[in-house]
PDB file of N, CA and C in Angstrom:
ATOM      1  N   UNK A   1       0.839  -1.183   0.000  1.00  0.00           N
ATOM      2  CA  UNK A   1       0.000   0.000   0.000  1.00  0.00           C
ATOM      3  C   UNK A   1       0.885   1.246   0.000  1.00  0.00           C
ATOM      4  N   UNK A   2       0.439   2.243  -0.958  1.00  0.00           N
ATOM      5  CA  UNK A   2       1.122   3.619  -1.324  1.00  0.00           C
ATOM      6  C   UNK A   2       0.416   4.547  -0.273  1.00  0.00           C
ATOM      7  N   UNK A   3       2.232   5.510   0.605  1.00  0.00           N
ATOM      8  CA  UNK A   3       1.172   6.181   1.698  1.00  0.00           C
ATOM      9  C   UNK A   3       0.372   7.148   1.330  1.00  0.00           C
ATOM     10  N   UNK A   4      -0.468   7.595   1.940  1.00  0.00           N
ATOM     11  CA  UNK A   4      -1.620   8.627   1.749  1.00  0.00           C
ATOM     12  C   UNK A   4      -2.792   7.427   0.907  1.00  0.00           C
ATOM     13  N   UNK A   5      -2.713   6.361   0.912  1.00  0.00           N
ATOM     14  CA  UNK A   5      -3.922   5.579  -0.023  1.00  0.00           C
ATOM     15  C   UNK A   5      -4.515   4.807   1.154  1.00  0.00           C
ATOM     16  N   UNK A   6      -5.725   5.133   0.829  1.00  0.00           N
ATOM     17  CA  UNK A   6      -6.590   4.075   2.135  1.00  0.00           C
ATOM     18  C   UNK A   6      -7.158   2.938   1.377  1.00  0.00           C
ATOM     19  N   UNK A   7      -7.172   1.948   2.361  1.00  0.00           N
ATOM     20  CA  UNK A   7      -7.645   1.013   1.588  1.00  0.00           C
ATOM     21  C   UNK A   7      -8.667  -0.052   1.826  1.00  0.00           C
ATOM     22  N   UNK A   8      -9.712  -0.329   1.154  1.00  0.00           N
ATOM     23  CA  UNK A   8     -10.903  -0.501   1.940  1.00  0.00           C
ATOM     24  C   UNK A   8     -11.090  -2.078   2.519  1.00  0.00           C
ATOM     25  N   UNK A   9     -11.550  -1.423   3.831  1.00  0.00           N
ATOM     26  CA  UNK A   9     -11.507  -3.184   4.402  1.00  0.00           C
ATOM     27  C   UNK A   9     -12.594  -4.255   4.509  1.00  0.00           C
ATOM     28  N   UNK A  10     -13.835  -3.331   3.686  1.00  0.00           N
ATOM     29  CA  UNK A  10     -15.150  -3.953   3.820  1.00  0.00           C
ATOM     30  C   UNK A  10     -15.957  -3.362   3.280  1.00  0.00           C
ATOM     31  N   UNK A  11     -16.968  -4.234   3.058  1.00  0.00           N
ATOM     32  CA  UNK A  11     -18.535  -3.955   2.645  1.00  0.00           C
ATOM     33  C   UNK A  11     -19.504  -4.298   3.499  1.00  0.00           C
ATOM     34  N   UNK A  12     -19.747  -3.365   4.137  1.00  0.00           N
ATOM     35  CA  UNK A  12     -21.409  -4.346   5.272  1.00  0.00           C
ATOM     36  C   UNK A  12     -22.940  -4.226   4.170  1.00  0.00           C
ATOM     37  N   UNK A  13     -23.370  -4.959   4.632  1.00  0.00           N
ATOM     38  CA  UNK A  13     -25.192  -5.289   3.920  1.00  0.00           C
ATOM     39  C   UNK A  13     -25.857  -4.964   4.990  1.00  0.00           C
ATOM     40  N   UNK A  14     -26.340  -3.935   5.137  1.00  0.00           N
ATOM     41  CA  UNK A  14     -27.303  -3.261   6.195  1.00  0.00           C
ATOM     42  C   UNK A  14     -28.951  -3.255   5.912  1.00  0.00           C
ATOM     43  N   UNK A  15     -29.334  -2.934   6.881  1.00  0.00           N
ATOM     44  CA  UNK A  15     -31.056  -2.669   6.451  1.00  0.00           C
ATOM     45  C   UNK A  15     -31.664  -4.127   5.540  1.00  0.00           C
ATOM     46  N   UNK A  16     -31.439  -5.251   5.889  1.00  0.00           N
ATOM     47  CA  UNK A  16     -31.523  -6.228   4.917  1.00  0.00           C
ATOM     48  C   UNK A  16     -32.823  -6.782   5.758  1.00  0.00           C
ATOM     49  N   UNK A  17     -33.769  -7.214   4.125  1.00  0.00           N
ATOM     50  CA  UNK A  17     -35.047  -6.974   4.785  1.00  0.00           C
ATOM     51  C   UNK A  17     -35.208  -8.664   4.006  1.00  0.00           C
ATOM     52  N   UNK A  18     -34.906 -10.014   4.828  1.00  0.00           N
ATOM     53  CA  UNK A  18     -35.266 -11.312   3.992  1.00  0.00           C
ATOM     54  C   UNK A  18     -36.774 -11.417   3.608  1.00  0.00           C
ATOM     55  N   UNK A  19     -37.237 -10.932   3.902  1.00  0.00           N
ATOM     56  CA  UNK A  19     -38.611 -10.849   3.537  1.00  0.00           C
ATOM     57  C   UNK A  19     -38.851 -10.049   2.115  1.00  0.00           C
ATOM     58  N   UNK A  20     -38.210  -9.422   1.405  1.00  0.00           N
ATOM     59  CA  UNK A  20     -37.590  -8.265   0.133  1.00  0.00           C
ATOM     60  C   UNK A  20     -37.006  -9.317  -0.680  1.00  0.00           C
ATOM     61  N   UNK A  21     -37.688  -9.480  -1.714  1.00  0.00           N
ATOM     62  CA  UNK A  21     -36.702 -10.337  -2.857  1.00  0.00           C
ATOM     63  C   UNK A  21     -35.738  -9.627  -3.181  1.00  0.00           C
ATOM     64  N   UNK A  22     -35.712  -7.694  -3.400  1.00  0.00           N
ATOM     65  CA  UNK A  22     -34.531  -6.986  -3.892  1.00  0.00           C
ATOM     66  C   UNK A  22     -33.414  -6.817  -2.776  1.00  0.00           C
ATOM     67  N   UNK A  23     -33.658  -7.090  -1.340  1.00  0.00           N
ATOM     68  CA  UNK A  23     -32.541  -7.640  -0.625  1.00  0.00           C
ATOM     69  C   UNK A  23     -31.802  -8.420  -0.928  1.00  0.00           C
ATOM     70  N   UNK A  24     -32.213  -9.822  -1.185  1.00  0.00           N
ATOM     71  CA  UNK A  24     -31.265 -10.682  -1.467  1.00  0.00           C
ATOM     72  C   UNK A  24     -30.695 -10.461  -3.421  1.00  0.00           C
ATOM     73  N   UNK A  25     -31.381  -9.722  -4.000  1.00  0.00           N
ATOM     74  CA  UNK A  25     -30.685  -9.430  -5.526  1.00  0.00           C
ATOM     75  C   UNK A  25     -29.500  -8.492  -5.031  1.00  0.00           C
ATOM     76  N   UNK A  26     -30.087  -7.615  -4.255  1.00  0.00           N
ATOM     77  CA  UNK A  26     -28.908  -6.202  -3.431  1.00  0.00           C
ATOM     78  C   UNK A  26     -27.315  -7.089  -3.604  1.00  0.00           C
ATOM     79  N   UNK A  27     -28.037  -7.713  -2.492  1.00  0.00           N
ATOM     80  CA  UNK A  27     -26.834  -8.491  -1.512  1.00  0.00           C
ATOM     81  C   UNK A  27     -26.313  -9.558  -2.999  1.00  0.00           C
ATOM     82  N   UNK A  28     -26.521  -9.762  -3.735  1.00  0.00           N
ATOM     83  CA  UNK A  28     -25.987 -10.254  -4.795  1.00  0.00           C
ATOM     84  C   UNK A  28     -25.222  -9.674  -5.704  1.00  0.00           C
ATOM     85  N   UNK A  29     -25.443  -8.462  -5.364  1.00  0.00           N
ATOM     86  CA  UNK A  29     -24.940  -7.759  -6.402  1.00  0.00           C
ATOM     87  C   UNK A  29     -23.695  -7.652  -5.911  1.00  0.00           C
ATOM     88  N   UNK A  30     -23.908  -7.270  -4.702  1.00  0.00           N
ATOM     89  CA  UNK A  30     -22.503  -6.242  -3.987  1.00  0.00           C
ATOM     90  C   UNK A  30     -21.463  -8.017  -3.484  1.00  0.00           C
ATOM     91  N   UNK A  31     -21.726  -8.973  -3.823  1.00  0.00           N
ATOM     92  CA  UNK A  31     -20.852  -9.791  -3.852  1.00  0.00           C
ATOM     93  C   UNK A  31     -20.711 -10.165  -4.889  1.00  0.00           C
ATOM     94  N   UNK A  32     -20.954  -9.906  -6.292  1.00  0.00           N
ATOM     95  CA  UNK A  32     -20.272  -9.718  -7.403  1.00  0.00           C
ATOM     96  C   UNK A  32     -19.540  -8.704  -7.809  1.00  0.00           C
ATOM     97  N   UNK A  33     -19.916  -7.688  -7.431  1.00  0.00           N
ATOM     98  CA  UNK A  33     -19.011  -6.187  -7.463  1.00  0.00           C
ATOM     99  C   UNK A  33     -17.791  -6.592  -6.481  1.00  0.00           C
ATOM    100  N   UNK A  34     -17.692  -6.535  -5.039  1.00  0.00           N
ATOM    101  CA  UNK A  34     -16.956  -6.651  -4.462  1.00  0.00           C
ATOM    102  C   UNK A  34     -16.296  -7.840  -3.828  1.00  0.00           C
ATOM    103  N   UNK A  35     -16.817  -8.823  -4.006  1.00  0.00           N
ATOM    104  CA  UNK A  35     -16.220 -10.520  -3.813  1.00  0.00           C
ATOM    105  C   UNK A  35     -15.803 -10.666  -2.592  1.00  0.00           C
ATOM    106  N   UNK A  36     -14.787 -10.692  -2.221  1.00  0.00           N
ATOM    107  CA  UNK A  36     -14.072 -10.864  -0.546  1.00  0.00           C
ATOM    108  C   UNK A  36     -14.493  -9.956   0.060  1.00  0.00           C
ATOM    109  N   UNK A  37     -14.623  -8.828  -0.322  1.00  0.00           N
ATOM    110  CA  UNK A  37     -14.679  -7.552   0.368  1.00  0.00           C
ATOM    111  C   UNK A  37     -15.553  -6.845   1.563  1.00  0.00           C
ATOM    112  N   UNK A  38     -17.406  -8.009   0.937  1.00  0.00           N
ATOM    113  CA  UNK A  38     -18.250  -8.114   1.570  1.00  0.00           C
ATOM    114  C   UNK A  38     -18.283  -9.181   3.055  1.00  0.00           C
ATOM    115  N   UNK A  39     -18.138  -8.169   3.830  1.00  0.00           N
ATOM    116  CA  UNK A  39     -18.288  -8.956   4.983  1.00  0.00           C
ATOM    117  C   UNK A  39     -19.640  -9.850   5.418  1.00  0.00           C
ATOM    118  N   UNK A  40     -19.270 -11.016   5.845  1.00  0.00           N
ATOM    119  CA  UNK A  40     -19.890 -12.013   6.138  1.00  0.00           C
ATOM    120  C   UNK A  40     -22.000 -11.987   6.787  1.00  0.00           C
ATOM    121  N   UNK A  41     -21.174 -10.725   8.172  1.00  0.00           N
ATOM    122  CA  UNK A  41     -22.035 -10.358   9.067  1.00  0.00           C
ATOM    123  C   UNK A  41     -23.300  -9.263   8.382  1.00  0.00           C
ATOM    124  N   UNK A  42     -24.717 -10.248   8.103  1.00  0.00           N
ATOM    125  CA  UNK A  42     -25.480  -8.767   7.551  1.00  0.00           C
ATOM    126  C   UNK A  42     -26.513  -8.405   8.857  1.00  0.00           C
ATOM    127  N   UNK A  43     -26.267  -7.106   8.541  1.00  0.00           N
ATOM    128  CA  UNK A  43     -27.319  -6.500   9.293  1.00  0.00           C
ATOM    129  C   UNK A  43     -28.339  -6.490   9.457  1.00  0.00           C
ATOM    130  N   UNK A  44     -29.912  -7.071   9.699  1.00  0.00           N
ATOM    131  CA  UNK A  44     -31.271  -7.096   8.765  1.00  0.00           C
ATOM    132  C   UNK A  44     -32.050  -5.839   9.771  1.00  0.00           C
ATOM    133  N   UNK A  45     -32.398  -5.375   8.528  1.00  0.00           N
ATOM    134  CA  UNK A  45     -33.452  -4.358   8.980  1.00  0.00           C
ATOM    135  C   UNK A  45     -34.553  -4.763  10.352  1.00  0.00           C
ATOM    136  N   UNK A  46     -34.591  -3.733  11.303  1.00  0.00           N
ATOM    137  CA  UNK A  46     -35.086  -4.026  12.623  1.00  0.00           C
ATOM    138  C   UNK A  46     -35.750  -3.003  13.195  1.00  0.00           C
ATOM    139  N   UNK A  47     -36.851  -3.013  13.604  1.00  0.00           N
ATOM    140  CA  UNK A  47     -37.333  -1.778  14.650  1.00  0.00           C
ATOM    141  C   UNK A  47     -36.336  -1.328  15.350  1.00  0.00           C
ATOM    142  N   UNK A  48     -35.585  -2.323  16.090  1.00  0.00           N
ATOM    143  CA  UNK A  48     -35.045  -1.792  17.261  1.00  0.00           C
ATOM    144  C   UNK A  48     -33.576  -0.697  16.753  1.00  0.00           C
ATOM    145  N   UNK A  49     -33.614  -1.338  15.789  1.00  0.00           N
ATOM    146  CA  UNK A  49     -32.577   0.024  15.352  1.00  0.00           C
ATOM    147  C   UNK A  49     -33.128   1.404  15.253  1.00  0.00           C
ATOM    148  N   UNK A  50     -33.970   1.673  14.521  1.00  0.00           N
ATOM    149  CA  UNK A  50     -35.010   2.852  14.609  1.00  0.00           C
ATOM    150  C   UNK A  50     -35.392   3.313  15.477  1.00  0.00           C
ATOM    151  N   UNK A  51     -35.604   2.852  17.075  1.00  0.00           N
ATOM    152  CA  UNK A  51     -35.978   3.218  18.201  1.00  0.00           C
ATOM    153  C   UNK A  51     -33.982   3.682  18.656  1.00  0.00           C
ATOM    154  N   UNK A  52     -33.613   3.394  18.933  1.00  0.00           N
ATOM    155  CA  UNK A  52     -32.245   3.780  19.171  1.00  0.00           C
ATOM    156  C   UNK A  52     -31.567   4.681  18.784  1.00  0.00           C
ATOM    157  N   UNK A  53     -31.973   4.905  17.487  1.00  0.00           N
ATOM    158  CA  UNK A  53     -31.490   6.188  16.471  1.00  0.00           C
ATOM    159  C   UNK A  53     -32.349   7.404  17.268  1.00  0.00           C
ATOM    160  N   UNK A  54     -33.505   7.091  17.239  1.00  0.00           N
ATOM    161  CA  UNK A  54     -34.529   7.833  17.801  1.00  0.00           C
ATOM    162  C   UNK A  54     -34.060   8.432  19.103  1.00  0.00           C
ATOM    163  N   UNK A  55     -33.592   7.353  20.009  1.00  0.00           N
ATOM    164  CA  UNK A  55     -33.360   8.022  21.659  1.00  0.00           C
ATOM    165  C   UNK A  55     -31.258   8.276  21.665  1.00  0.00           C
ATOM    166  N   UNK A  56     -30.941   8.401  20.384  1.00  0.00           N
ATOM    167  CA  UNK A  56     -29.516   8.289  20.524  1.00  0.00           C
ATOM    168  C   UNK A  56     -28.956   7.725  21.367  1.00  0.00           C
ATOM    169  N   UNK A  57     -29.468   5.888  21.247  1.00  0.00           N
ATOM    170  CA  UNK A  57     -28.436   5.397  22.289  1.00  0.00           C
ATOM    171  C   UNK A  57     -28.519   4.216  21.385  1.00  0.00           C
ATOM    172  N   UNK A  58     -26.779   3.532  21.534  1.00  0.00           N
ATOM    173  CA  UNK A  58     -26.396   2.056  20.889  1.00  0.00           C
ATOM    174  C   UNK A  58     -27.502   1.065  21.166  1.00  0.00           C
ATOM    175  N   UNK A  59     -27.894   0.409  20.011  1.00  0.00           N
ATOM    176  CA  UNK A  59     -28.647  -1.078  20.480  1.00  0.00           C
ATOM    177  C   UNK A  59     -28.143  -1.562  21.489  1.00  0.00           C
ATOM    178  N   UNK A  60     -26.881  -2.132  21.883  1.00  0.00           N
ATOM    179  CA  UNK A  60     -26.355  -2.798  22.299  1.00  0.00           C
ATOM    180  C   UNK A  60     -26.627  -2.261  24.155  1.00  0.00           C
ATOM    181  N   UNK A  61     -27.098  -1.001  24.195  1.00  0.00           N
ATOM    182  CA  UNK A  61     -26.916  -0.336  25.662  1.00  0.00           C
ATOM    183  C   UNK A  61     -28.699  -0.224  25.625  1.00  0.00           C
ATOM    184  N   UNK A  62     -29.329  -0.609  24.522  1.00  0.00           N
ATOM    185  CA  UNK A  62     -31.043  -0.056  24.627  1.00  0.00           C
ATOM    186  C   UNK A  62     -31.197  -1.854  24.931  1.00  0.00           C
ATOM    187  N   UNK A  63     -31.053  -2.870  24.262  1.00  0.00           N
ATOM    188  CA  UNK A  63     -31.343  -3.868  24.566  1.00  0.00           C
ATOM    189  C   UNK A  63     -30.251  -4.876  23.723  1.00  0.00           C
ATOM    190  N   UNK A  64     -29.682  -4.934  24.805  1.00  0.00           N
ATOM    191  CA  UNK A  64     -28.311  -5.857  24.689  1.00  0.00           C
ATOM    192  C   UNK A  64     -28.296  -7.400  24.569  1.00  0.00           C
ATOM    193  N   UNK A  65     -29.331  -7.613  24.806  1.00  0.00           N
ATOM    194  CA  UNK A  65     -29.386  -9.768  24.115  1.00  0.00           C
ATOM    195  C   UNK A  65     -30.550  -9.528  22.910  1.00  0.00           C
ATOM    196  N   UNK A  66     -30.618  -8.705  22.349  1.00  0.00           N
ATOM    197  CA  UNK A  66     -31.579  -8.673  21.113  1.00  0.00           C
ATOM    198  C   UNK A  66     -30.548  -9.442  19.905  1.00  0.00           C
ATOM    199  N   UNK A  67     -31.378  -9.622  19.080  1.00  0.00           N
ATOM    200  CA  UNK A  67     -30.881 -10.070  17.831  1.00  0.00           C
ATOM    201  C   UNK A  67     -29.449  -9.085  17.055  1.00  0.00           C
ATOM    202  N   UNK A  68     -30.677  -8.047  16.793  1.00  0.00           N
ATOM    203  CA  UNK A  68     -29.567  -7.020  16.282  1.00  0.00           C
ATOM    204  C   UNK A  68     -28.084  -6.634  16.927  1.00  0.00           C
ATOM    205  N   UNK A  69     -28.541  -6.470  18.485  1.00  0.00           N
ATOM    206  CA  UNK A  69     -27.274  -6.814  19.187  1.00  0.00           C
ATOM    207  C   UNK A  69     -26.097  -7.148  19.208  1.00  0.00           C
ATOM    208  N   UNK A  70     -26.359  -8.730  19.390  1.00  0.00           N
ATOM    209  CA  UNK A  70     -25.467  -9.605  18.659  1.00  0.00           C
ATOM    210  C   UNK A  70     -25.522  -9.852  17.100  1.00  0.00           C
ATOM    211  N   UNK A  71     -26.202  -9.093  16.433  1.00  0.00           N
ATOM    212  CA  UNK A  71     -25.497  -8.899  14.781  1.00  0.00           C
ATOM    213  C   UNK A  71     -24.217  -7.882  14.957  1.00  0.00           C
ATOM    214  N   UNK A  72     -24.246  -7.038  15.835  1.00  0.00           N
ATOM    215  CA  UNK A  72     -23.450  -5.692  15.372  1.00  0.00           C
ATOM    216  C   UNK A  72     -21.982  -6.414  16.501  1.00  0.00           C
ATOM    217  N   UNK A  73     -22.340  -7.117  17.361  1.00  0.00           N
ATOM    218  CA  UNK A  73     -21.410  -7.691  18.077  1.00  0.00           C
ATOM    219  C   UNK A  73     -20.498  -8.636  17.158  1.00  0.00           C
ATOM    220  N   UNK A  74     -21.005  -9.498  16.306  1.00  0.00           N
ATOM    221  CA  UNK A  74     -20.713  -9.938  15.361  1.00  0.00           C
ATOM    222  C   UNK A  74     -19.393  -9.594  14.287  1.00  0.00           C
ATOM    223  N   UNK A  75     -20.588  -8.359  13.947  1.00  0.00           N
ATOM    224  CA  UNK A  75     -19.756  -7.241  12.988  1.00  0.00           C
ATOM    225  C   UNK A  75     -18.344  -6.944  13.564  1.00  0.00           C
ATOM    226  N   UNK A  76     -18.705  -6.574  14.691  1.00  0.00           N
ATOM    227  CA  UNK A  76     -17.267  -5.993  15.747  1.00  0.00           C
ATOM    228  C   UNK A  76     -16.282  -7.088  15.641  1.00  0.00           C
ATOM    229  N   UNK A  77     -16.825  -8.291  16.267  1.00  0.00           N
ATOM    230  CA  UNK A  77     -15.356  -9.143  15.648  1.00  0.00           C
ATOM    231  C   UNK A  77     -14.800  -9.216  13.935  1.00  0.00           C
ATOM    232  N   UNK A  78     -16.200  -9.443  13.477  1.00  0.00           N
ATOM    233  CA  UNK A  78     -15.362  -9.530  11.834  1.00  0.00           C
ATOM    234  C   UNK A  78     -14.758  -8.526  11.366  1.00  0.00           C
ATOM    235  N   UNK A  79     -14.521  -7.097  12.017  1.00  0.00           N
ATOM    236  CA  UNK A  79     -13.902  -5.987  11.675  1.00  0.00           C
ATOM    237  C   UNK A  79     -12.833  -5.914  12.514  1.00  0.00           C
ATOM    238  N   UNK A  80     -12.338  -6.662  13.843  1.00  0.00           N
ATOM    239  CA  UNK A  80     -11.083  -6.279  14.296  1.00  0.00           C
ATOM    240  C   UNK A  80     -10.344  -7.558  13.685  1.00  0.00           C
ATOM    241  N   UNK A  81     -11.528  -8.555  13.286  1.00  0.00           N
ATOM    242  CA  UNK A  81     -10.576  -9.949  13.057  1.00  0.00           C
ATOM    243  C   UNK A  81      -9.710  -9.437  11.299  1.00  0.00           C
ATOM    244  N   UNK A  82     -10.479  -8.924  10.823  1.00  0.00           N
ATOM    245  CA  UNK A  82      -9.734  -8.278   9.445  1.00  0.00           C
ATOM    246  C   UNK A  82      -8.642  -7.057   9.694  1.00  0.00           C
ATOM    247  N   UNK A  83      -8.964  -6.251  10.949  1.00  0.00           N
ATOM    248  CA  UNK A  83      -7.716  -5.453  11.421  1.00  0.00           C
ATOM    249  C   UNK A  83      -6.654  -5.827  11.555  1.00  0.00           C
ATOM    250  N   UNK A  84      -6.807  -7.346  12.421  1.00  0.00           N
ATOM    251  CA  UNK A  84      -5.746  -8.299  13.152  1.00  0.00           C
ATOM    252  C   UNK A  84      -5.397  -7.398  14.381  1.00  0.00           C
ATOM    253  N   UNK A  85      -6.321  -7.173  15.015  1.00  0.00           N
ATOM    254  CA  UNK A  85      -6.814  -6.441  16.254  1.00  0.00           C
ATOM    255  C   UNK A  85      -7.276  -7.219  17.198  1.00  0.00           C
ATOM    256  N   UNK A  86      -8.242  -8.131  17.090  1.00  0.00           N
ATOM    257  CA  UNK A  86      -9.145  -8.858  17.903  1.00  0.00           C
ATOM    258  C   UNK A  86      -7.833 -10.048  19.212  1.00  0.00           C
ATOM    259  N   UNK A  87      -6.308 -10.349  18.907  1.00  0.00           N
ATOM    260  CA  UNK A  87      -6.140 -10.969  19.702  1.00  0.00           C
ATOM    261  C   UNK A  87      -5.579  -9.598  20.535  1.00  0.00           C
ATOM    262  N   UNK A  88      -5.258  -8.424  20.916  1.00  0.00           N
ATOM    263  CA  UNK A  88      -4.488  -7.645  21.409  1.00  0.00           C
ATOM    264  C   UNK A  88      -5.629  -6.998  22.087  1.00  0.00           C
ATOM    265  N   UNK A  89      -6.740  -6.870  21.514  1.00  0.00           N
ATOM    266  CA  UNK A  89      -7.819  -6.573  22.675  1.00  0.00           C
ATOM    267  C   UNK A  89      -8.119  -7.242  23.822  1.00  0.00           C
ATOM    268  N   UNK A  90      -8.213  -8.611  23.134  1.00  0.00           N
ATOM    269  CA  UNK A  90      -8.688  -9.990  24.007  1.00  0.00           C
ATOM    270  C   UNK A  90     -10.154  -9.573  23.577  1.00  0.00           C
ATOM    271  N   UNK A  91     -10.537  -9.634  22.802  1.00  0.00           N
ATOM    272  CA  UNK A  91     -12.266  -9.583  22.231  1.00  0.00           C
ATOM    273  C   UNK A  91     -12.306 -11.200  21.931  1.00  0.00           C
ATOM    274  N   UNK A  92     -13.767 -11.677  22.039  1.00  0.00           N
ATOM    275  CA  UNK A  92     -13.788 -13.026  21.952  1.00  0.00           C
ATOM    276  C   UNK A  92     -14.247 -13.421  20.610  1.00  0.00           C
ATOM    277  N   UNK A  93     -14.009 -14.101  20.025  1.00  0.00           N
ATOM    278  CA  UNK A  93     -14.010 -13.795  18.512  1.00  0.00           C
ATOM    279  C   UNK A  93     -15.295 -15.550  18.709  1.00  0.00           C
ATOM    280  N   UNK A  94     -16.896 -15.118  17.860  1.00  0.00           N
ATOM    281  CA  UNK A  94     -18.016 -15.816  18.036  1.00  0.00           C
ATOM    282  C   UNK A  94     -17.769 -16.763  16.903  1.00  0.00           C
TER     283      UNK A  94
END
């Protein structure tokens, strides 16, 4: 890598609604566009995200064993595990 060049470490699939046939075409797409790039962990569209945005506070601190929760907990490892972060934290990798 050339300095001053950033370089991208991911693609998340957010707002993913399995119930949406153009979700899963979405999410098809962006793993043909981007191949490895797309991280594993998708997000699916949730009330409880919308209520959180709403009272500006993390899912994770509004209701912490929810689904979404542990999606974004998820996320968190697959983003330090691609840092090569996750053993120097001691984060527990799911």
């Amino acid at each position: 890598m050339r300095p001053g060049r950033v370089e991208l470490l991911g693609v998340v699939c957010n707002l993913f609604d399995c119930r949406s046939h153009s979700s899963g075409e979405f999410y098809e797409d962006l793993k043909r566009e981007w191949g490895d790039k797309v991280l594993r962990t998708i997000i699916h569209r949730d009330h409880l995200i919308e209520a959180c945005m709403g009272r500006r506070r993390p899912v994770q601190a509004y209701t912490p064993t929810s689904v979404v929760a542990m999606l974004y907990a998820d996320l968190t490892d697959e983003v330090t595990l691609r840092l090569g972060v996750s053993e120097a934290v001691g984060a527990p990798v799911r």
